[in-house]
Protein backbone atom coordinates (compact mmCIF):
# COMPACT_ATOMS: atom_id res chain seq x y z
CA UNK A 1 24.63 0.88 -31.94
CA UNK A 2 23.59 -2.09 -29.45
CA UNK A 3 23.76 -5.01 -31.92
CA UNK A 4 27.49 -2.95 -33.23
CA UNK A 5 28.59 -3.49 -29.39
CA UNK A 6 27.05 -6.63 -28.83
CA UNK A 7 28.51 -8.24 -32.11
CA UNK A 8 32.07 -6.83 -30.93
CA UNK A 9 31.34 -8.59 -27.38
CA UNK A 10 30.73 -11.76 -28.81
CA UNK A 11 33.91 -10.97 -31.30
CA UNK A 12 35.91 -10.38 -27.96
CA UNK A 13 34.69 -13.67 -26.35
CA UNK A 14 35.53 -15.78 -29.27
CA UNK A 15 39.13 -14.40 -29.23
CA UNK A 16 39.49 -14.76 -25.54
CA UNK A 17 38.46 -18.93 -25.96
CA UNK A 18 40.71 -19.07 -28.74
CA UNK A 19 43.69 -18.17 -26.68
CA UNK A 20 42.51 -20.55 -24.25
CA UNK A 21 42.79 -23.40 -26.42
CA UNK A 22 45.91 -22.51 -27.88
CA UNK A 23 47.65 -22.34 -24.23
CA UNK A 24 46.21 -25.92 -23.97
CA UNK A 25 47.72 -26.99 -27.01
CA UNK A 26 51.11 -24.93 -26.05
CA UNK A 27 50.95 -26.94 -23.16
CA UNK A 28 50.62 -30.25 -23.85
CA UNK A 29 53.14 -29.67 -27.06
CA UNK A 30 55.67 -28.54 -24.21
CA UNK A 31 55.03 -31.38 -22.04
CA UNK A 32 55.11 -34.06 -24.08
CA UNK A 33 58.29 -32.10 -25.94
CA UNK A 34 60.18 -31.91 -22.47
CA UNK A 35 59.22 -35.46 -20.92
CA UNK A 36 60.61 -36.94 -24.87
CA UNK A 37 63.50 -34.73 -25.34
CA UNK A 38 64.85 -33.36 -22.15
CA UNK A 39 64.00 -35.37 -19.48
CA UNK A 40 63.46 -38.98 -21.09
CA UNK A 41 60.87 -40.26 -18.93
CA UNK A 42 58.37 -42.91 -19.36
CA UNK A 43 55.16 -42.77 -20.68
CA UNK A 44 53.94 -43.21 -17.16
CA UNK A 45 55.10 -40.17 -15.60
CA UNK A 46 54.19 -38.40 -18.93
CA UNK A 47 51.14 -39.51 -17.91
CA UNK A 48 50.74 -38.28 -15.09
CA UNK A 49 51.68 -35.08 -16.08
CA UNK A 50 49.08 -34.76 -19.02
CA UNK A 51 46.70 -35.13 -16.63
CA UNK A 52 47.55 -32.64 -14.57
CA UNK A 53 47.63 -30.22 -17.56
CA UNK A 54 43.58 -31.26 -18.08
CA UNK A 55 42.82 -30.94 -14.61
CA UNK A 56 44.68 -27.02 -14.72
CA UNK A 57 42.53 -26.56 -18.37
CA UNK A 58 39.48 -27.62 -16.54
CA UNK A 59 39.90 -24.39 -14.75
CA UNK A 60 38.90 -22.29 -17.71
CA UNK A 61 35.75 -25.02 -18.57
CA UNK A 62 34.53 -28.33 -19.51
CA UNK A 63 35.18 -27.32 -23.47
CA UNK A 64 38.82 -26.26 -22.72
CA UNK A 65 39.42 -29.85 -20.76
CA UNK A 66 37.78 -32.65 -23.05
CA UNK A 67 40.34 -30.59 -25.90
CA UNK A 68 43.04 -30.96 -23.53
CA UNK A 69 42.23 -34.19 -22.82
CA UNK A 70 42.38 -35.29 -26.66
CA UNK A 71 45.35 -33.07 -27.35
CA UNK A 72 46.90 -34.86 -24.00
CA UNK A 73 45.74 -38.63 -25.64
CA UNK A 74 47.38 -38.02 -28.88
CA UNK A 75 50.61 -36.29 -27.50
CA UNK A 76 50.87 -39.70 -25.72
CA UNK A 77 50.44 -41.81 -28.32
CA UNK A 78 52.71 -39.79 -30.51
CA UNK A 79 56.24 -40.14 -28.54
CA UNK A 80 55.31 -42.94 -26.20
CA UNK A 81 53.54 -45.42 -27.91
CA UNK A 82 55.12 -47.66 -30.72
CA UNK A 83 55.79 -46.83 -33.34
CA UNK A 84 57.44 -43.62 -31.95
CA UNK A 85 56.87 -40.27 -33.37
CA UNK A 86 53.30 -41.33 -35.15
CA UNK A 87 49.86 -41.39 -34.74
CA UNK A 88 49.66 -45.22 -35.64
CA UNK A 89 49.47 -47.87 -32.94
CA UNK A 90 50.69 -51.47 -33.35
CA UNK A 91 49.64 -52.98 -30.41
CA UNK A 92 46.31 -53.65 -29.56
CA UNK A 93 47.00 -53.45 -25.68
CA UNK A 94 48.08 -49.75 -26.38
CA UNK A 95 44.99 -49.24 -27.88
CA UNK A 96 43.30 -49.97 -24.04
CA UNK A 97 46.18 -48.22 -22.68
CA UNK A 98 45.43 -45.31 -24.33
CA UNK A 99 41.51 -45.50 -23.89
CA UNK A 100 42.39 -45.57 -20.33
CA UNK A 101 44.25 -42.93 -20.55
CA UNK A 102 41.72 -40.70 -22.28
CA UNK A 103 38.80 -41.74 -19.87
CA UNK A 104 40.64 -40.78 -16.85
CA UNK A 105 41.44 -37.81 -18.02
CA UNK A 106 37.52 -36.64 -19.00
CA UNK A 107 36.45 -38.10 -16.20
CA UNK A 108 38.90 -35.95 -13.71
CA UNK A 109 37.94 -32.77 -15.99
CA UNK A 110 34.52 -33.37 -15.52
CA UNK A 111 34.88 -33.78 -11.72
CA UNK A 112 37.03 -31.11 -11.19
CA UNK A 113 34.79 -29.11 -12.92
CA UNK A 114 31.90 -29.89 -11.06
CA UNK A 115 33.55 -29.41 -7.66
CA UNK A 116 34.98 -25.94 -8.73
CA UNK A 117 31.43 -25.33 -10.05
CA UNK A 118 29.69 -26.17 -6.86
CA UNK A 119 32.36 -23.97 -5.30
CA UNK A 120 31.94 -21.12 -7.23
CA UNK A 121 27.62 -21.53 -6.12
CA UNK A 122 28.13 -21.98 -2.65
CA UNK A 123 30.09 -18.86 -2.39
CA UNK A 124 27.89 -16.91 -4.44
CA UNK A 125 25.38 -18.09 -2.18
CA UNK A 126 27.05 -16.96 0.76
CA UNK A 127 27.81 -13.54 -1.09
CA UNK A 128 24.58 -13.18 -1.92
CA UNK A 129 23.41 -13.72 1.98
CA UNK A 130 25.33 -11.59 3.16
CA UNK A 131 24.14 -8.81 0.98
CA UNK A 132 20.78 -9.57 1.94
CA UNK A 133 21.74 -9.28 5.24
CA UNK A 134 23.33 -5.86 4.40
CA UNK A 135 20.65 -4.88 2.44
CA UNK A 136 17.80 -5.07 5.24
CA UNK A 137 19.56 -3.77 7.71
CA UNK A 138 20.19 -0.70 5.56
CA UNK A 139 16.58 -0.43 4.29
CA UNK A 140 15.46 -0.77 8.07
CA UNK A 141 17.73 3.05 8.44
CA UNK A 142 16.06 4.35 5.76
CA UNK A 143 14.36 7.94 7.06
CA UNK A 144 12.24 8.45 3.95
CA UNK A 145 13.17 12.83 4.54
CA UNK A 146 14.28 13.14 0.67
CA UNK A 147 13.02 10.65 -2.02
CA UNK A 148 11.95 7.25 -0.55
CA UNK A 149 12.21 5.56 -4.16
CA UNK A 150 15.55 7.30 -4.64
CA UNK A 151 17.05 5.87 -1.38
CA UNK A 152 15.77 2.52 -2.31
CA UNK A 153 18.02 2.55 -5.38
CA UNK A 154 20.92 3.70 -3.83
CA UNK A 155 20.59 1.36 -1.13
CA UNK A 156 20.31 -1.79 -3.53
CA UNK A 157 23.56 0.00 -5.79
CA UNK A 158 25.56 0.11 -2.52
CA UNK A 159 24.64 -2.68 -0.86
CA UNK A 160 24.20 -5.63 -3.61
CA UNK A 161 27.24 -4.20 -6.21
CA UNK A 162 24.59 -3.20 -8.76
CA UNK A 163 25.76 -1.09 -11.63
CA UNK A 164 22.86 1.00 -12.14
CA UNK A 165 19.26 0.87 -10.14
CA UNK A 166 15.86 2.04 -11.20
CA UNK A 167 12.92 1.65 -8.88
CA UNK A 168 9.30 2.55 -9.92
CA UNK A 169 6.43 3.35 -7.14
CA UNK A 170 3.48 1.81 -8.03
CA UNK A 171 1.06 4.47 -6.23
CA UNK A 172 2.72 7.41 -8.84
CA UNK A 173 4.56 5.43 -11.20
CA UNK A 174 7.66 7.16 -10.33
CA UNK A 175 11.28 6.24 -11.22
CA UNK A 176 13.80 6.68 -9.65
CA UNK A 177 17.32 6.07 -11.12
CA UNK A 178 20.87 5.54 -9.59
CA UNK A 179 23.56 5.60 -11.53
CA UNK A 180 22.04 5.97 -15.53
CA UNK A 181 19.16 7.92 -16.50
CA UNK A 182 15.59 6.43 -17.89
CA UNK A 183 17.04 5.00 -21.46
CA UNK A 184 18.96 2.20 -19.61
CA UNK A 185 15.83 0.08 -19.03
CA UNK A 186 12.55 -0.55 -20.97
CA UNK A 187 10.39 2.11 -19.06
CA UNK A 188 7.06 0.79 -20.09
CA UNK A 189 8.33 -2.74 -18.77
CA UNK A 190 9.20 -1.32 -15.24
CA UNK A 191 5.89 0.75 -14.97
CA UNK A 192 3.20 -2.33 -16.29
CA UNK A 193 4.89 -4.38 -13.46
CA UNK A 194 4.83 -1.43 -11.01
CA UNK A 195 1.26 -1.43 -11.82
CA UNK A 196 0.26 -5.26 -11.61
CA UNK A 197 0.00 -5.73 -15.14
CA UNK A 198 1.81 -8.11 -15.63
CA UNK A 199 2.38 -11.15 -13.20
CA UNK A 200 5.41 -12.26 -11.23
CA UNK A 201 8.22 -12.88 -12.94
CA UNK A 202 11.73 -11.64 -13.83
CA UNK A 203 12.46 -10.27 -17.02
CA UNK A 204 16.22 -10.41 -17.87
CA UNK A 205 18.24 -9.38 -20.85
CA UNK A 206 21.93 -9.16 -21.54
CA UNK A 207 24.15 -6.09 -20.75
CA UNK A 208 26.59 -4.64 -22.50
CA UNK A 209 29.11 -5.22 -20.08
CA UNK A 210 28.99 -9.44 -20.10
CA UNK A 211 28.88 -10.85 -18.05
CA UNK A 212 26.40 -8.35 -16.20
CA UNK A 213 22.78 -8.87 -16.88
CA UNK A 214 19.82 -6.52 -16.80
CA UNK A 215 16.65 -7.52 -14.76
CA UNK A 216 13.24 -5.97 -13.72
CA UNK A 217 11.20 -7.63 -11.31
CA UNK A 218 7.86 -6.17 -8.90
CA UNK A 219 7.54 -5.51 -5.39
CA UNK A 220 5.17 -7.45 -3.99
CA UNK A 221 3.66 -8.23 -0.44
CA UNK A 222 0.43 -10.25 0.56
CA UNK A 223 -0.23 -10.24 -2.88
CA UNK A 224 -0.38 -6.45 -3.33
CA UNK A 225 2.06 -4.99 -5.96
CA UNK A 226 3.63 -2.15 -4.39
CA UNK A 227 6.25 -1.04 -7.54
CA UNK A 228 9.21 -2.86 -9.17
CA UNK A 229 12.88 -2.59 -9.49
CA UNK A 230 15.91 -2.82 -11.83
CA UNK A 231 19.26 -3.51 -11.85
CA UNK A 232 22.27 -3.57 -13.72
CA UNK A 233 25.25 -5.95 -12.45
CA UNK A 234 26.06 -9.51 -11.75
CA UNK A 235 23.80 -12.38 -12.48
CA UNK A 236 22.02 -13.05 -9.23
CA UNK A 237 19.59 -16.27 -8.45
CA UNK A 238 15.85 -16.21 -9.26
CA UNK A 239 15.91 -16.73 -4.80
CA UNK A 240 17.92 -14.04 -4.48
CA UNK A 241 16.21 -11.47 -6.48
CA UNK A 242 12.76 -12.35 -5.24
CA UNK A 243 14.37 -12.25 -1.15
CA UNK A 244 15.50 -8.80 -2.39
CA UNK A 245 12.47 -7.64 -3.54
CA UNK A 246 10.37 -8.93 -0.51
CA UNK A 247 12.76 -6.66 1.44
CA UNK A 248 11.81 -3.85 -0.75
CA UNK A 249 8.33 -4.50 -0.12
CA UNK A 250 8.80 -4.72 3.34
CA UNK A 251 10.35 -1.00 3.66
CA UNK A 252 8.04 0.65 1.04
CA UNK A 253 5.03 -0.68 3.09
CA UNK A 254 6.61 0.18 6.67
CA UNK A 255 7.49 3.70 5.22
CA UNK A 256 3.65 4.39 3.65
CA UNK A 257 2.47 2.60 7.49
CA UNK A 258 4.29 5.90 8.83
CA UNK A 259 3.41 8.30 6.29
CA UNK A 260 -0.12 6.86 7.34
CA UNK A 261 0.17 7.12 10.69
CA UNK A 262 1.54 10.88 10.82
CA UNK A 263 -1.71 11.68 8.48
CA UNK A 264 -3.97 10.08 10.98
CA UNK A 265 -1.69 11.80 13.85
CA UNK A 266 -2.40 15.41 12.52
CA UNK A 267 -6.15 14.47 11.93
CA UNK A 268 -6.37 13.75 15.63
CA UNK A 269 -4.41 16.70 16.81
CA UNK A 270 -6.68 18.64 14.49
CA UNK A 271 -9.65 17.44 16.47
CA UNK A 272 -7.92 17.72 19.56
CA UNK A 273 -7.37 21.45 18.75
CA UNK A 274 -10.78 22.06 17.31
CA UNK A 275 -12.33 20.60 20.48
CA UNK A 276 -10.73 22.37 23.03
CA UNK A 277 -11.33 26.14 20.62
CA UNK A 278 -15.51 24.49 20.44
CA UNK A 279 -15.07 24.98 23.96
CA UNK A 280 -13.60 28.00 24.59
CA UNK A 281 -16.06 29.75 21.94
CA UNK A 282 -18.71 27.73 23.69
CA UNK A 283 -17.54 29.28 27.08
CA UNK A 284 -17.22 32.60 25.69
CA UNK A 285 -20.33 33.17 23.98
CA UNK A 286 -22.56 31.90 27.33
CA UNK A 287 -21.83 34.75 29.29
CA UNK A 288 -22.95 37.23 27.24
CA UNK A 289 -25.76 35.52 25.74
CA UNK A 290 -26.97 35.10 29.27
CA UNK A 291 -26.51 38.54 30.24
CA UNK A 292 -28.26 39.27 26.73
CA UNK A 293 -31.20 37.46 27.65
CA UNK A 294 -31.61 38.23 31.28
CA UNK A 295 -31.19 42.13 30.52
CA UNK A 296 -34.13 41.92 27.51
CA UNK A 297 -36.59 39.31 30.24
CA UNK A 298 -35.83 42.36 32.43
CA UNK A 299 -36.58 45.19 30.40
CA UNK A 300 -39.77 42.96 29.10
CA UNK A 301 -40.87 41.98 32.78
CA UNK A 302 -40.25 45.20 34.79
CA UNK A 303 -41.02 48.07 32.78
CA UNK A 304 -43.99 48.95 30.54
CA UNK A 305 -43.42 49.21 26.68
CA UNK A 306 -45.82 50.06 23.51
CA UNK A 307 -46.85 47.05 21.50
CA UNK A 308 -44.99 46.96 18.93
CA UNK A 309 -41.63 47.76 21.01
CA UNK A 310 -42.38 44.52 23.32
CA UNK A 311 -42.76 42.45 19.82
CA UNK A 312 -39.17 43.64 18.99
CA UNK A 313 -37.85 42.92 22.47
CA UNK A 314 -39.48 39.17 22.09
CA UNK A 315 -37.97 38.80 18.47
CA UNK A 316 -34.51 39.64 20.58
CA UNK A 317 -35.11 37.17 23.27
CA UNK A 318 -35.96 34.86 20.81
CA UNK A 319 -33.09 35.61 18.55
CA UNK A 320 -30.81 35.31 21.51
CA UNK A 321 -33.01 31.82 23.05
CA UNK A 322 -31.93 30.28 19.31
CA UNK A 323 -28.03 31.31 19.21
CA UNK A 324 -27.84 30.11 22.44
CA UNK A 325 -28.95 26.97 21.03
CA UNK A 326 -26.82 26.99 18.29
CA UNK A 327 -23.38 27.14 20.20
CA UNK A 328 -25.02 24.42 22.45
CA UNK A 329 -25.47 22.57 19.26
CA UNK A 330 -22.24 23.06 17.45
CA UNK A 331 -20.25 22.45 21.00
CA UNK A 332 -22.00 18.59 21.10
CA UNK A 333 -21.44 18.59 17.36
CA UNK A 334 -17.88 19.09 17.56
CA UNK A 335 -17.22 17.05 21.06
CA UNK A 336 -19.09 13.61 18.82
CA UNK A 337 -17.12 14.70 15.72
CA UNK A 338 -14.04 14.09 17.72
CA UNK A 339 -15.50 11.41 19.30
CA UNK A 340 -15.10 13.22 22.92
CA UNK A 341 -19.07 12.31 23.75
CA UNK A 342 -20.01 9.46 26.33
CA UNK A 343 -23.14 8.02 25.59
CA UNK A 344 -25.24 8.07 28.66
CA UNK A 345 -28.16 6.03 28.26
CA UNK A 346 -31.36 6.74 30.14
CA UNK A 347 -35.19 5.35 29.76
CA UNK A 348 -36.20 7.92 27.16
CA UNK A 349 -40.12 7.75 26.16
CA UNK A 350 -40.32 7.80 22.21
CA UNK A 351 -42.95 10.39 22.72
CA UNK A 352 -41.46 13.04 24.84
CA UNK A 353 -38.62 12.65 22.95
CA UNK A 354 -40.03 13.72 19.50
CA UNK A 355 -42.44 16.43 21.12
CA UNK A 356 -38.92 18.08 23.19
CA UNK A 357 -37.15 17.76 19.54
CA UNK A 358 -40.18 19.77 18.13
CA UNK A 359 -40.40 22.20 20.86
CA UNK A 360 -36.71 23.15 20.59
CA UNK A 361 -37.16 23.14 16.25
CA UNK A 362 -40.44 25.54 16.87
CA UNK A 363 -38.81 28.39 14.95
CA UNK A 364 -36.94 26.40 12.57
CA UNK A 365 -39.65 24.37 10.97
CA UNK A 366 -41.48 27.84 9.99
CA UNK A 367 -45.02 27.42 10.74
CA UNK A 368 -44.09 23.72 8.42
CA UNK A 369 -47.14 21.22 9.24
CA UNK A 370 -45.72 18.12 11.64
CA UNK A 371 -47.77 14.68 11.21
CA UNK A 372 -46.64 12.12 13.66
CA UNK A 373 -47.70 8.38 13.51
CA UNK A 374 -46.65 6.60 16.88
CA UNK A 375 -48.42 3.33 17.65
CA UNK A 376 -49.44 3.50 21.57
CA UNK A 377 -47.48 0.69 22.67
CA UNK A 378 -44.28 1.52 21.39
CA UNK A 379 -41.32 0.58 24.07
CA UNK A 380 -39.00 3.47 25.41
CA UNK A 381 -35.41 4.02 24.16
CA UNK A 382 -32.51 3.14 25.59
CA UNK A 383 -30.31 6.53 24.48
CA UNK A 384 -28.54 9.18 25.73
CA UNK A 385 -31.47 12.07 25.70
CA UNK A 386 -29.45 15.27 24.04
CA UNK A 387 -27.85 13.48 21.54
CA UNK A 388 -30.95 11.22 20.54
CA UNK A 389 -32.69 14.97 19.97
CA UNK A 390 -29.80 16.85 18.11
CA UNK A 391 -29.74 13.39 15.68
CA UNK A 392 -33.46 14.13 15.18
CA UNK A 393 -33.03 17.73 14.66
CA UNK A 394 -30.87 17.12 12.53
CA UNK A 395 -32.97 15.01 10.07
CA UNK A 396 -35.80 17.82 10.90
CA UNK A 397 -33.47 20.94 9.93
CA UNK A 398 -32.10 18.90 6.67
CA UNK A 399 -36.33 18.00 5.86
CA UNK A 400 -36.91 22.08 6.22
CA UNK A 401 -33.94 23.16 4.03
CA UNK A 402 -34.71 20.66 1.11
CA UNK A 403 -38.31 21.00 0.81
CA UNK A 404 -40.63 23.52 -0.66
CA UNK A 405 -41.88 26.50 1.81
CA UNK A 406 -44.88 25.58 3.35
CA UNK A 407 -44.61 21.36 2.27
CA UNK A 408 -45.30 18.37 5.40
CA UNK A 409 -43.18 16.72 7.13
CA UNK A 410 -44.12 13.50 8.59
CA UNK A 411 -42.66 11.29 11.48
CA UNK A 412 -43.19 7.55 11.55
CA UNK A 413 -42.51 5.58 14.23
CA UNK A 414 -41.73 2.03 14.24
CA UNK A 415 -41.05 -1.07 16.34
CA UNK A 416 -38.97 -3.73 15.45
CA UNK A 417 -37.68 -6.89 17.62
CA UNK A 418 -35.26 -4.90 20.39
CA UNK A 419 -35.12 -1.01 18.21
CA UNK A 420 -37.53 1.38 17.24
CA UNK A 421 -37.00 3.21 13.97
CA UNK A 422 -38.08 6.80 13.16
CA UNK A 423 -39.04 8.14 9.84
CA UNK A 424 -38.65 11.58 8.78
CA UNK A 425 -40.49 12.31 5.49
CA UNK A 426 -40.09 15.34 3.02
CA UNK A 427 -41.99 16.61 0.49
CA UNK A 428 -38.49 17.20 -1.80
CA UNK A 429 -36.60 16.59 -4.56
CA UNK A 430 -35.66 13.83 -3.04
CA UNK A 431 -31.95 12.49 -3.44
CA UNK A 432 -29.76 11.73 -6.49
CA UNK A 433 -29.16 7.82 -6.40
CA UNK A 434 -25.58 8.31 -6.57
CA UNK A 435 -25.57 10.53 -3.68
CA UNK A 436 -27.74 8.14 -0.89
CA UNK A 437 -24.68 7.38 0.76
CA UNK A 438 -21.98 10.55 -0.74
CA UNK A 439 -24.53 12.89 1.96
CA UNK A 440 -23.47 11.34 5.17
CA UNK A 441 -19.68 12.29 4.46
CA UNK A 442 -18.53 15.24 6.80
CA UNK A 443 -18.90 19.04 4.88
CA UNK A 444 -20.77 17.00 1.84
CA UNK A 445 -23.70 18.61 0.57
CA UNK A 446 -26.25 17.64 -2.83
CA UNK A 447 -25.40 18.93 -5.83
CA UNK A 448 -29.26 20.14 -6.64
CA UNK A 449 -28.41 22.50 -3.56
CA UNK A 450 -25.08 23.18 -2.79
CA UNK A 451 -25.59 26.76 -3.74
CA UNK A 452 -28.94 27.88 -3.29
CA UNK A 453 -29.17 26.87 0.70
CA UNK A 454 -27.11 27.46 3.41
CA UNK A 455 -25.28 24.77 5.81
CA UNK A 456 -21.77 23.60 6.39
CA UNK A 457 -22.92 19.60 5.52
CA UNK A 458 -22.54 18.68 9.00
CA UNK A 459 -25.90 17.65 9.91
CA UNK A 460 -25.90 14.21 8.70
CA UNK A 461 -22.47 13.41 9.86
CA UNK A 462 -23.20 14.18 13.28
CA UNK A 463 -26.57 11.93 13.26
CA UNK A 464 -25.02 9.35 11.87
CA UNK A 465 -22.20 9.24 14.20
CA UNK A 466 -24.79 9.92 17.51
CA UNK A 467 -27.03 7.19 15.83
CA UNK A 468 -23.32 4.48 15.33
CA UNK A 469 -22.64 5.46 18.52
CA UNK A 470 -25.66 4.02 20.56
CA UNK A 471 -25.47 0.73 18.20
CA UNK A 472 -28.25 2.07 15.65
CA UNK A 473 -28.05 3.22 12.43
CA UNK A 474 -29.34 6.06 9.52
CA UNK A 475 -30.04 5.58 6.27
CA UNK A 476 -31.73 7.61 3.26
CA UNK A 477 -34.23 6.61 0.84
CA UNK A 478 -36.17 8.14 -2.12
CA UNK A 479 -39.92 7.67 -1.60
CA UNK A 480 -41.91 6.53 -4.05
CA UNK A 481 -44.33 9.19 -4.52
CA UNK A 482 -41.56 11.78 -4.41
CA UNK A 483 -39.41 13.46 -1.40
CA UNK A 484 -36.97 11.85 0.56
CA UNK A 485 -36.79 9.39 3.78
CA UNK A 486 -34.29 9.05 6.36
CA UNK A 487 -34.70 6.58 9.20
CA UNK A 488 -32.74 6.67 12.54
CA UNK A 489 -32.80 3.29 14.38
CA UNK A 490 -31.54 3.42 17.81
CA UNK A 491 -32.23 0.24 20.50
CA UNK A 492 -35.48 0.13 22.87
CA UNK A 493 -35.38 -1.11 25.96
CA UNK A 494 -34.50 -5.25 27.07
CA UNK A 495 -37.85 -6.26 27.37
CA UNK A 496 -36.77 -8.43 30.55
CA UNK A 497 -35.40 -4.91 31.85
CA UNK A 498 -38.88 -3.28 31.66
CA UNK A 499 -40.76 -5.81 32.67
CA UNK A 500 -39.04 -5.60 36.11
C-alpha cells in the first residue's frame, strides 16, 4: 500500500513538472509569436522580453529556467535572426549574438534562483526561531498534572506545525502519540534511541504527504539520554531539530527535578511527623513508667514480702527499668534518623564508656561472656556520650541476636593516628558477602534471619548514622575463623588539646 501511494506521488510530481515546462514553452511560443506578428519589434526588445520570461520560469527552478532559456535562444534565432523563420544562421556575428544571448539568460536564472533560494532559507530560519521561541516558552507552562510525555507532543504539534508527534520516555519507554496512533513511526526505532542505543543522530524518511518528512531524533542533556521524539511535517534543519530537542530535554529534566523534589518533600514531612509522634509517645509513656517503678521500689522498700513474691516484684522493676530504656532508645533513634540530634562532644574515657554500654546491656547480653582487650594508654574520645553508647549497643544487641545462646563476644580496642576503633566480635554465621553493605540500609535485615529473630533492622542504621555523624565510620567484616566483625571508628582527642 506505501510503495502504491508513493509510486502515485512520484506519478503526481512528474505531471505537475510537465505542465511547468509546457507553460514555458507556451510562453516563449507567445512571445516570440506576438513581438513577430503583432507588434513587429526588434530582436532587441524581443530580447529583453525572453529574458524576462526565464527570470519568471526561474521561479518554479533551475531545470524549468536553463529550458526556458534554450526555448528563449532558439525562439530568437527563429524570427529574428537571418534567415527568418529557420533554425539556420548565416552570419557568424549572430552566432556571438546569440551566445550572448543564451549566457545572459542562464546566468540571470541561476542568480535569481539563488537569491530566491537564499530567501526562501532566511525565512525559514526566522520561522523556525520563532517557533523555538514559542516552543520554550510553552514547555516552560507545562504543569506535568496529566501525561508529561503527552503534553510534550502536543506542545511540539501546536507550536512547530507538526502533523503528527510521538514522544518516547526513556525511564518507561512510553509513547505518547498526537495526532496518529503507534503504526505511523518505526516503534522499535523511537524506543532504541529513547534508550541510548543508538547514538545521536536523526533518522528521516519520506512521508506520504511530500513534501513532509518523517524524523526521530533523542533527547539528550549532559550526555544523558532522557527519551526521543517524532514528527511528522515540514522539513526542518539538522540545527533546528537538535535546538528542539535540547528544549525537550530541558523540560523533561526540570519536570523529573520536581517530581524529585516533592518525593524528597514528603520524605521530610514524614520525618517531621514521625519525630514529633517519637515524642509524644516518648512523653506519654514516662509518666507512667515512672509511677510504675516508684510504686513497685515502694512496695519492695516499705513493706515486707515472702521470697519468692519480692523476686516477682524485682522481675517488674526490672521489666519496667528496661522499657523505660527502650522508649529512651527509640526516641534518640528516631530524633538521629531524622537527623534532629546535635552532637555534643565531651572528653569521654574509652573505658567508662564500654563498661556504662555493658551495664545498661546487662539483661540483654543473657549471662553472654564479654572479653575486652583495651591497651592502657589508649586516648579518650571526643563524642557525644549517649549516642557513642546506643551506637555500641547497637553492635552489642545485633552480636546477641545473631549468635548462638551462650557464644563470646569480644571487644577490641584500637588506636590509630587521631581515632580509636572498636571491635565487636561474634561467634555467628557471620554475613553473606553480598549483604556487608545491603545491612546498614534502614528496616534491612539478613536473609539467614529475617524470620527466625525479632528486630525492625534499625540497629545498624542508627550506628552508622551516630558513627557519620561525629566524622567516624562502621563497617562489617567476616572473620576468618568464623562469626562476624563490625568496627565503629569515632575521633580521639587532638593530642595538642590533651596535652594542655
Amino acid at each position: 500500500m506505501k510503495s502504491t501511494t508513493l509510486i502515485l506521488l512520484r506519478q503526481v510530481s512528474l505531471w505537475e513538472r510537465a505542465l511547468r515546462l509546457l507553460a514555458c514553452v507556451l510562453g516563449v511560443a507567445a512571445i516570440g509569436g506576438a513581438a513577430f506578428y503583432v507588434f513587429h519589434v526588434n530582436a532587441i526588445v524581443c530580447a529583453l522580453a525572453l529574458v524576462l520570461a526565464v527570470l519568471m520560469a526561474a521561479h518554479w527552478g533551475l531545470f524549468e529556467a536553463v529550458v526556458t532559456s534554450i526555448l528563449a535562444a532558439l525562439c530568437l534565432d527563429y524570427f529574428f535572426l537571418p534567415p527568418i523563420r529557420s533554425l539556420a544562421i548565416a552570419d557568424p556575428e549572430n552566432w556571438v549574438a546569440l551566445m550572448a544571448f543564451f549566457v545572459t539568460a542562464i546566468t540571470a536564472s541561476r542568480l535569481s534562483t539563488g537569491i530566491r533560494q537564499r530567501a526562501r532559507k532566511a525565512w525559514d530560519r526566522q520561522m523556525e526561531v520563532e517557533r523555538l521561541f514559542r516552543l520554550s516558552r510553552s514547555l516552560m507552562l507545562i504543569d506535568g498534572q496529566e501525561g508529561f510525555g503527552l503534553q510534550i507532543a502536543r506542545t511540539l504539534a501546536e507550536e512547530c506545525g507538526f502533523l503528527k508527534v510521538a514522544y518516547c520516555d526513556g525511564l518507561d519507554g512510553q509513547i505518547s502519540f498526537v495526532g496518529v496512533d503507534d503504526s505511523f513511526v518505526q516503534r522499535q526505532t523511537l524506543q532504541d534511541v529513547a534508550r541510548g542505543e543508538a547514538s545521536w543522530f536523526v533518522w528521516r524518511e519520506a512521508s506520504l504527504l511530500p513534501p513532509n518528512e518523517v524524523v526521530v531524533a533523542p533527547v539528550s542533556l549532559g550526555g544523558r539520554v532522557l527519551g526521543s521524539l517524532a514528527a511528522v511535517g515540514p522539513p526542518i534543519s539538522e540545527a533546528a531539530l537538535q535546538a528542539m530537542a535540547n528544549l525537550v530535554a530541558i523540560a523533561v529534566e526540570r519536570a523529573r527535578e520536581r517530581a524529585a523534589e516533592g518525593r524528597r518533600e514528603a520524605i521530610r514531612q514524614g520525618d517531621r511527623l514521625k519525630g514529633v509522634l517519637l515524642d509524644a509517645l516518648a512523653h506519654e509513656f514516662a509518666t507512667p513508667l515512672t509511677s510504675i517503678k516508684g510504686a513497685i521500689t515502694t512496695i519492695r522498700s516499705q513493706y515486707h514480702h515472702a521470697d519468692d513474691e519480692d523476686d516477682l516484684l524485682a522481675v517488674a522493676e526490672e521489666e519496667v527499668e528496661k522499657l523505660n530504656g527502650i522508649v529512651n532508645d527509640s526516641v534518640d533513634m528516631g530524633r538521629i534518623e531524622s537527623g534532629r540530634t546535635r552532637v555534643r562532644r565531651k572528653t569521654l574515657p574509652v573505658s567508662d564508656w564500654i563498661q556504662s554500654s555493658l551495664d545498661r546491656m546487662k539483661n540483654a547480653l543473657d549471662g553472654r561472656a564479654v572479653t575486652v582487650q583495651l591497651p592502657d594508654d589508649v586516648s579518650p574520645l571526643s563524642a557525644d556520650p549517649e549516642l557513642a553508647s546506643l551506637a555500641l549497643r547497637q553492635l552489642l544487641g545485633n552480636a546477641v541476636k545473631y549468635s548462638p545462646p551462650g557464644s563470646k563476644i569480644g571487644i577490641l580496642v584500637e588506636e590509630s593516628d587521631s581515632t580509636v576503633t572498636v571491635r565487636v566480635l561474634d561467634e555467628g554465621p557471620g554475613i553473606p558477602p553480598n549483604e556487608l553493605n545491603a545491612i546498614f540500609e534502614r528496616f534491612y535485615r539478613g536473609s539467614r534471619a529475617c524470620e527466625s529473630i525479632s528486630g525492625m533492622g534499625m540497629g545498624l542504621s542508627i550506628a552508622r548514622d551516630i558513627a557519620n555523624a561525629h566524622g567516624g565510620s562502621l563497617k562489617a567484616e567476616n572473620r576468618t575463623g568464623g562469626g562476624a566483625q563490625f568496627s565503629l571508628t569515632l575521633p580521639a582527642l587532638v593530642r595538642s588539646v590533651r596535652s594542655v
